[in-house]
N, C-alpha and C. Protein backbone atom coordinates (compact mmCIF):
# COMPACT_ATOMS: atom_id res chain seq x y z
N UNK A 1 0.84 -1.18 0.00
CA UNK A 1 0.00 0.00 0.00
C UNK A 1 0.88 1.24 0.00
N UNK A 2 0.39 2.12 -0.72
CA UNK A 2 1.28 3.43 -0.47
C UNK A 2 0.25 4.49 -0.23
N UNK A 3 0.92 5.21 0.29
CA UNK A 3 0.52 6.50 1.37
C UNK A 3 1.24 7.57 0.95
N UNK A 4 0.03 8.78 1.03
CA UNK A 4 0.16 9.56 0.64
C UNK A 4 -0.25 10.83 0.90
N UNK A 5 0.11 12.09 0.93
CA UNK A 5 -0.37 12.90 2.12
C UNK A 5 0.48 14.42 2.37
N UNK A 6 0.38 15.30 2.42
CA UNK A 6 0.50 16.10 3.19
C UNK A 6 0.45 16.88 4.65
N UNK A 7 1.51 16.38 5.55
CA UNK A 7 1.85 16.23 7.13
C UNK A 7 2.31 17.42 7.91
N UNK A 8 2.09 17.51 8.87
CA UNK A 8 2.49 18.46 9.96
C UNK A 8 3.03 18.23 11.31
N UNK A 9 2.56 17.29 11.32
CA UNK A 9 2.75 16.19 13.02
C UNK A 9 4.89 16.62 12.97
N UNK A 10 4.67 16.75 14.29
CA UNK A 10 5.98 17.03 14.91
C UNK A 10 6.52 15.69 15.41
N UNK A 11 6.05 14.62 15.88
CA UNK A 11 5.51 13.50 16.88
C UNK A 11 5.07 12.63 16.71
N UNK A 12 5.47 11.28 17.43
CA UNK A 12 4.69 10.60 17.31
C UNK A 12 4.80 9.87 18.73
N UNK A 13 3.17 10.10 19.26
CA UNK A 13 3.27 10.22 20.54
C UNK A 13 3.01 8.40 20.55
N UNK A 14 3.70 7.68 21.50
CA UNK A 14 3.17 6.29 21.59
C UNK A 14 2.36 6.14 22.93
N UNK A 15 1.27 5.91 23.31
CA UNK A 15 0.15 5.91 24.42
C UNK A 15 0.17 4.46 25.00
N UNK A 16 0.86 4.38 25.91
CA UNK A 16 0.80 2.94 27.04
C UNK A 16 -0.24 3.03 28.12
N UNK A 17 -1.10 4.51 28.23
CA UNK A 17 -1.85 4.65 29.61
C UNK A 17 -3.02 4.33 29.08
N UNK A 18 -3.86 3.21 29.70
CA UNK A 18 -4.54 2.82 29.77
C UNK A 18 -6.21 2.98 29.44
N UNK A 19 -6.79 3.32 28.79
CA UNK A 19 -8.12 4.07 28.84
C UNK A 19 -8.07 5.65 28.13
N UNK A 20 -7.20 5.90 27.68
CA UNK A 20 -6.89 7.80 27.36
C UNK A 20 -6.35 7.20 26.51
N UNK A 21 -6.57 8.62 25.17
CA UNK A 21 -5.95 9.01 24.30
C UNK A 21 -5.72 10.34 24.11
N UNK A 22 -5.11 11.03 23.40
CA UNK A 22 -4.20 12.91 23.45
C UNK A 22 -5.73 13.64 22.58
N UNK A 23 -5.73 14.19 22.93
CA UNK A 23 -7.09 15.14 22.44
C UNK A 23 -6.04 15.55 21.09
N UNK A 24 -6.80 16.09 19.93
CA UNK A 24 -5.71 16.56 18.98
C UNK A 24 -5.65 18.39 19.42
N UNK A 25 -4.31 18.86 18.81
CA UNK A 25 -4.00 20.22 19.20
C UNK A 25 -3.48 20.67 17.79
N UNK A 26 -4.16 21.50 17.16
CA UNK A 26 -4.07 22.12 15.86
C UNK A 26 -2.49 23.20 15.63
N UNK A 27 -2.65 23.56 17.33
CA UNK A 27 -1.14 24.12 17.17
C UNK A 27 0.07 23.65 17.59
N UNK A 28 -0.35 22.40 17.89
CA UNK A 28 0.83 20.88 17.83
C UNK A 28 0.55 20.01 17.41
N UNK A 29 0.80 19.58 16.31
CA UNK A 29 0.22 18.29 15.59
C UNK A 29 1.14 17.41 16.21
N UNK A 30 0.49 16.07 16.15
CA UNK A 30 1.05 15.00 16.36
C UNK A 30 0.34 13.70 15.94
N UNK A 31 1.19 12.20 15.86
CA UNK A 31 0.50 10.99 15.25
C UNK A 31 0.73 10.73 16.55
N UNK A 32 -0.59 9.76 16.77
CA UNK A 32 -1.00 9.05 17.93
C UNK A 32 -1.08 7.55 17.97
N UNK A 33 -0.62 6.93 18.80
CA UNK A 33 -0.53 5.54 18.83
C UNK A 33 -1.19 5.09 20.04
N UNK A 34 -2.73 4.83 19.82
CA UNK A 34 -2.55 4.12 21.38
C UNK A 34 -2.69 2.67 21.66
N UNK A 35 -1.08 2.69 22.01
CA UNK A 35 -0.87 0.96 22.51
C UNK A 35 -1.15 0.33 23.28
N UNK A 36 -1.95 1.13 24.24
CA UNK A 36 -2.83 0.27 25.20
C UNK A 36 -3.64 -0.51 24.81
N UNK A 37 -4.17 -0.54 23.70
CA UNK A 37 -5.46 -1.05 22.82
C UNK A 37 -4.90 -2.70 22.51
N UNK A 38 -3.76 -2.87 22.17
CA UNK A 38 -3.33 -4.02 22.03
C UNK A 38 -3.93 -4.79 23.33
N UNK A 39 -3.28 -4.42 24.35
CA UNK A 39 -3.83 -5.42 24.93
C UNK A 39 -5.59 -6.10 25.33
N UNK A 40 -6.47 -4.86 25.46
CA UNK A 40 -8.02 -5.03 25.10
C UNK A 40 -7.98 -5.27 23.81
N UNK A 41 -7.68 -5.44 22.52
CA UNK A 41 -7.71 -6.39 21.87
C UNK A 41 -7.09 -7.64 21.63
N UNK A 42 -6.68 -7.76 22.84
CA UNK A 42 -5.56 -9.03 22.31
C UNK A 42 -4.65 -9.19 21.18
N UNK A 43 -4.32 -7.92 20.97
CA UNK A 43 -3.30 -7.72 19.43
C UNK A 43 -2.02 -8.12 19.91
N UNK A 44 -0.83 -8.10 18.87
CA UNK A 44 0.55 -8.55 18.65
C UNK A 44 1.16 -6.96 19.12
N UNK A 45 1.44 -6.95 20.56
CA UNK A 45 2.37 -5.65 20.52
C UNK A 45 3.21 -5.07 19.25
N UNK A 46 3.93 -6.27 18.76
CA UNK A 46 5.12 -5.55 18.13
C UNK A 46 4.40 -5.42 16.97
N UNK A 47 3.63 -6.46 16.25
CA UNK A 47 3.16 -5.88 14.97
C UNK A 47 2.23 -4.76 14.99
N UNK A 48 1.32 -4.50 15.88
CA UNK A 48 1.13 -3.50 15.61
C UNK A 48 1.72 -1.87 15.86
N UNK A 49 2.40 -2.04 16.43
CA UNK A 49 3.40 -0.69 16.80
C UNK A 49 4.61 -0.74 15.18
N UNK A 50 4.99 -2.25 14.84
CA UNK A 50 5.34 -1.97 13.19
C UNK A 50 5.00 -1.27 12.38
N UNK A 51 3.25 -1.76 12.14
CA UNK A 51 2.28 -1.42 11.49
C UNK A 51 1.85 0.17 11.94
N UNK A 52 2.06 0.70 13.03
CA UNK A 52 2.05 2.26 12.67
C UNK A 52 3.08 2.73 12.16
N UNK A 53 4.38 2.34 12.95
CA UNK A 53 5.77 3.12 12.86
C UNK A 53 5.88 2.63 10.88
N UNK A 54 5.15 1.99 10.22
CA UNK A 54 5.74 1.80 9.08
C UNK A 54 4.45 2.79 8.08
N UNK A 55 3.42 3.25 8.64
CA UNK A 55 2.44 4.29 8.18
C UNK A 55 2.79 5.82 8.10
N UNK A 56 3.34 6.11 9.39
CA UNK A 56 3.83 7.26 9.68
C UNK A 56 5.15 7.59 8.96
N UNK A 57 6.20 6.43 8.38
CA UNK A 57 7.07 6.37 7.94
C UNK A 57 6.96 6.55 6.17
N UNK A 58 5.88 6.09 5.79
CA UNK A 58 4.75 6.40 4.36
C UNK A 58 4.66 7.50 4.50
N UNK A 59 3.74 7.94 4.99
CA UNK A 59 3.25 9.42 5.06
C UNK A 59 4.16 10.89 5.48
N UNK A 60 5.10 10.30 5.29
CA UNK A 60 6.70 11.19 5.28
C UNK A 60 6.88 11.91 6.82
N UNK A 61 6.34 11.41 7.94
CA UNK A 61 6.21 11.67 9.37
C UNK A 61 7.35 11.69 9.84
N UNK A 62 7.11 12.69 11.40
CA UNK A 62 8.56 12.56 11.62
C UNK A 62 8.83 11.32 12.24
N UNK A 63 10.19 10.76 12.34
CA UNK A 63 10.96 9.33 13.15
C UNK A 63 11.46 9.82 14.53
N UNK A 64 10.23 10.59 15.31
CA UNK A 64 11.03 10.81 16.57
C UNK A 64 9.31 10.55 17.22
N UNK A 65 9.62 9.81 18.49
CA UNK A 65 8.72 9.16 19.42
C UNK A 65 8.55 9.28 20.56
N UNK A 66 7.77 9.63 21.45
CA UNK A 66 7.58 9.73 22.83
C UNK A 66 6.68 8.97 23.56
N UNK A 67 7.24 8.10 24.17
CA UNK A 67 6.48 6.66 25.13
C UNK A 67 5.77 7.11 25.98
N UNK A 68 4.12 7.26 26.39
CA UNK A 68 3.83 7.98 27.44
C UNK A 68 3.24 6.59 28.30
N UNK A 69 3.94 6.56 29.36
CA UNK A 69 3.88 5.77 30.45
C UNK A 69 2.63 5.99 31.44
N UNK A 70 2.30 4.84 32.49
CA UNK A 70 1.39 5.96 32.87
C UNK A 70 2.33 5.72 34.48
N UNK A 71 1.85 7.12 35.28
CA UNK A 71 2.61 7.42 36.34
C UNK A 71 2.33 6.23 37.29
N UNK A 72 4.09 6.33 38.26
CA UNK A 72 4.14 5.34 39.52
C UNK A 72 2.60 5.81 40.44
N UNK A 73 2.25 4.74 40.92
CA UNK A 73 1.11 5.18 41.68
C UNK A 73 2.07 6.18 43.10
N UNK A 74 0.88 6.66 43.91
CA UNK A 74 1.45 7.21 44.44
C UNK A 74 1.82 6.51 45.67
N UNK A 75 2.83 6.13 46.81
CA UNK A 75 3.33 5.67 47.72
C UNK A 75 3.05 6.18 49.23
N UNK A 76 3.22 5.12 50.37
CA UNK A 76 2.97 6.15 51.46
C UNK A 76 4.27 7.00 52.08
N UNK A 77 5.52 6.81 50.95
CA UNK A 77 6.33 7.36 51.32
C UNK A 77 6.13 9.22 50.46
N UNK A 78 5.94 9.05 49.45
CA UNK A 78 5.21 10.38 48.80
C UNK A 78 4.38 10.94 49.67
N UNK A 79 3.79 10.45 50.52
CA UNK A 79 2.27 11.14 51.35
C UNK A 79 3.12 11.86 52.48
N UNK A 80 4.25 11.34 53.46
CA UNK A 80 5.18 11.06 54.40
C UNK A 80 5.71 12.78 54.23
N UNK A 81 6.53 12.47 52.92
CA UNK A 81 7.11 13.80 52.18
C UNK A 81 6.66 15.12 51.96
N UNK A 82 5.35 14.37 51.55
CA UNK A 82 4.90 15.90 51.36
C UNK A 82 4.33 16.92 52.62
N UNK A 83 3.56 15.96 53.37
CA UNK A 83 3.73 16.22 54.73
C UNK A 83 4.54 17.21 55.41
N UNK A 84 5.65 16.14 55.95
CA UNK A 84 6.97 16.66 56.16
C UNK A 84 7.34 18.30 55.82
N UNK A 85 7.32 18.33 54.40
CA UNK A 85 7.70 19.25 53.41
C UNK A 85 6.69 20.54 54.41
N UNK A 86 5.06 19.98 54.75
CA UNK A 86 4.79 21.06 54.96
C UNK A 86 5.05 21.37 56.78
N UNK A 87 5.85 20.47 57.04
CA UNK A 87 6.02 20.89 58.54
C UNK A 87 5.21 20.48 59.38
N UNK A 88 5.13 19.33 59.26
CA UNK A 88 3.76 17.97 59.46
C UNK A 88 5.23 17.06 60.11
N UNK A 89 4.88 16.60 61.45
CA UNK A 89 5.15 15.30 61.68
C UNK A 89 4.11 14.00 61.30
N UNK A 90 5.14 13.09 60.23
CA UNK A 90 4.39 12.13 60.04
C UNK A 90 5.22 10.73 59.82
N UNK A 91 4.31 9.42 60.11
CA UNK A 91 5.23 8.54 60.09
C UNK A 91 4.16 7.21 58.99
N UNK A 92 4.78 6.31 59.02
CA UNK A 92 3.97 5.19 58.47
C UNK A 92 4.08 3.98 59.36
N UNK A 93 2.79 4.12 59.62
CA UNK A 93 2.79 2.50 61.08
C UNK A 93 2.39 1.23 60.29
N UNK A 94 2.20 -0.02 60.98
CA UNK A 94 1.72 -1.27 59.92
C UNK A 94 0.13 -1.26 61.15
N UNK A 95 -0.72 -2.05 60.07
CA UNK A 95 -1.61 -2.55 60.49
C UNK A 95 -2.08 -3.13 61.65
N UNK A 96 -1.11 -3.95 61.95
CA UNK A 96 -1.13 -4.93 63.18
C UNK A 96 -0.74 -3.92 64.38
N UNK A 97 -0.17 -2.76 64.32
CA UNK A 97 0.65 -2.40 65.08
C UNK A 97 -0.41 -0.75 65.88
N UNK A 98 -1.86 -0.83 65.22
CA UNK A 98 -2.67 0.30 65.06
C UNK A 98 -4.24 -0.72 65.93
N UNK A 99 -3.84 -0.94 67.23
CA UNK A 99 -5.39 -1.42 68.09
C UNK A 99 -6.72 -1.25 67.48
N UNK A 100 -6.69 0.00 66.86
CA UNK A 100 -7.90 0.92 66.77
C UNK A 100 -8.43 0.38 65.73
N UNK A 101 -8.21 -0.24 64.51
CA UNK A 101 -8.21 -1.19 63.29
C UNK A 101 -9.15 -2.47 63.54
């Protein structure tokens, strides 16, 4: 198949987070991949991330990519910190160790 086209996309964003995709932005273009979809479809990771990277590569796109991950959840050592940060004594106890439970 050949492809054919007139492009603007700066990007090509690759989407690992789950449920979301990039709204489009007229004053940032970009090609969108969302690879989360493989797995709710039960697709071939690699072929289909081929199968874009070889579309975008048709359509004279740029060859530069950005993996968007989705963030570490947050920790109770993050909660601890920020705390802290605001001049909060705080600690992290265990379960067993809290009567009141």
């Amino acid at each position: 198949e050949c492809l054919a086209g007139s492009h603007e996309e700066k990007v090509v964003y690759i989407n690992f987070v789950e449920g979301t995709t990039l709204a489009p932005n007229g004053d940032d273009q970009a090609f969108v991949v969302d690879a989360w979809m493989t797995g709710t479809y039960n697709l071939d990771v690699p072929k289909y991330l081929i199968a874009a990277a070889s579309t975008v590569e048709q359509l004279g796109g740029p060859l530069k990519a950005k993996l968007i991950v989705p963030s570490a959840p947050l920790t109770p050592e993050d909660v601890v910190g920020v705390l802290k940060g605001r001049g909060w004594e705080a600690e992290i106890v265990k379960q067993a160790d809290v009567s009141a439970l």
